[in-house]
Protein backbone atom coordinates (compact mmCIF):
# COMPACT_ATOMS: atom_id res chain seq x y z
CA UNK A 1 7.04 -22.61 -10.72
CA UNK A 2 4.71 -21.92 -13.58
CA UNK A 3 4.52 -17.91 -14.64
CA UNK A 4 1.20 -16.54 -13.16
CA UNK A 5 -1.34 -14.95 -15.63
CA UNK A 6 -3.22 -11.66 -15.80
CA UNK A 7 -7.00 -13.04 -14.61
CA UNK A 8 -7.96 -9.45 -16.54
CA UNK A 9 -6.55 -10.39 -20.03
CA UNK A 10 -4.42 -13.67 -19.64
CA UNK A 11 -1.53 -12.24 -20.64
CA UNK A 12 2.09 -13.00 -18.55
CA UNK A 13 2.49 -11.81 -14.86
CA UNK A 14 5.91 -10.52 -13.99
CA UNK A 15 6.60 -10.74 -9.83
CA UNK A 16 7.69 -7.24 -8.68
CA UNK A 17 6.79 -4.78 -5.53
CA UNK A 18 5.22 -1.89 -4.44
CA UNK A 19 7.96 0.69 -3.40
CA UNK A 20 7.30 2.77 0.00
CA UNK A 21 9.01 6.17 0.11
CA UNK A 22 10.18 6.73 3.94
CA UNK A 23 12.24 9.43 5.61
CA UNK A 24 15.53 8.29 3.82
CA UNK A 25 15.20 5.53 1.69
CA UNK A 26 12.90 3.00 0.15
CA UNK A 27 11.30 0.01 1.74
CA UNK A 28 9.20 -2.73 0.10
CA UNK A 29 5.66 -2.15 1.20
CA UNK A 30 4.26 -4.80 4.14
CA UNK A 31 0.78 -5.99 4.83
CA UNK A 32 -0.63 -5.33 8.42
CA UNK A 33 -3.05 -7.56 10.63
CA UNK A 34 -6.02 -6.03 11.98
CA UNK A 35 -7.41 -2.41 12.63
CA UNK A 36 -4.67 0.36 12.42
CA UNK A 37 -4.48 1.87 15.85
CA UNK A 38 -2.87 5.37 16.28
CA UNK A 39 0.07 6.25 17.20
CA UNK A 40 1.73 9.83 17.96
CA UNK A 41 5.01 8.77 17.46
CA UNK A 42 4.86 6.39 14.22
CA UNK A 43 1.48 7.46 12.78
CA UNK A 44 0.73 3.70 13.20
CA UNK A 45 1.44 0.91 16.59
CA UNK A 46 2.11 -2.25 14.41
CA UNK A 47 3.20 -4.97 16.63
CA UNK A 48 6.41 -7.16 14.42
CA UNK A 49 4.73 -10.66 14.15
CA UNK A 50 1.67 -8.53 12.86
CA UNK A 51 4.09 -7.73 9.30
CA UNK A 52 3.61 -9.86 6.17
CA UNK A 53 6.07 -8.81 3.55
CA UNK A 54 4.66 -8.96 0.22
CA UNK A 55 4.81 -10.15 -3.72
CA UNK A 56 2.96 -8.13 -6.29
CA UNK A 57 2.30 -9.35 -10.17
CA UNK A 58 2.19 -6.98 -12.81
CA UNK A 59 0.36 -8.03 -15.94
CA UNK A 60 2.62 -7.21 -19.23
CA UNK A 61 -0.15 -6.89 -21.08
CA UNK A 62 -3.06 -4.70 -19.30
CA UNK A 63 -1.07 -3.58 -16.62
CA UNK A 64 -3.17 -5.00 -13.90
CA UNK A 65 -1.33 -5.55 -10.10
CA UNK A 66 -2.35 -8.50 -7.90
CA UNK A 67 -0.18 -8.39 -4.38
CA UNK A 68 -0.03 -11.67 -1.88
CA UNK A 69 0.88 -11.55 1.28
CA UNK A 70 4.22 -13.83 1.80
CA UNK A 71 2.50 -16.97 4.10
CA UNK A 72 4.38 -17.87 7.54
């Protein structure tokens, strides 16, 4: 697969990912179908097949992040 480049300043795109603090550890951050709806448990109801994991680029040169969520 070709290297992706910065549509900013055309520089090289490096693949990395956002990092999500939770209680006790790190997680990669996850995109979310639909409206959040509240929860007073979790802060959030999120239903499992609603979860995209996801890819982020960060430009090398400008510093500029462009995140995809991973297709089924």
């Amino acid at each position: 697969m070709q290297e992706p480049t910065c549509p900013k300043c055309g520089s090289a795109m490096e693949e990395g990912f956002i990092l999500d603090d939770t209680y006790g550890g790190h997680v990669p951050t996850e995109w979310a179908e639909g409206k959040p709806r509240r929860s007073i448990w979790t802060g959030v109801k999120i239903a499992k097949e609603a979860r995209h994991p996801m890819t982020t680029y960060r430009c090398r040169g400008c510093g500029y992040l462009e995140s995809y969520a991973v297709p089924d």
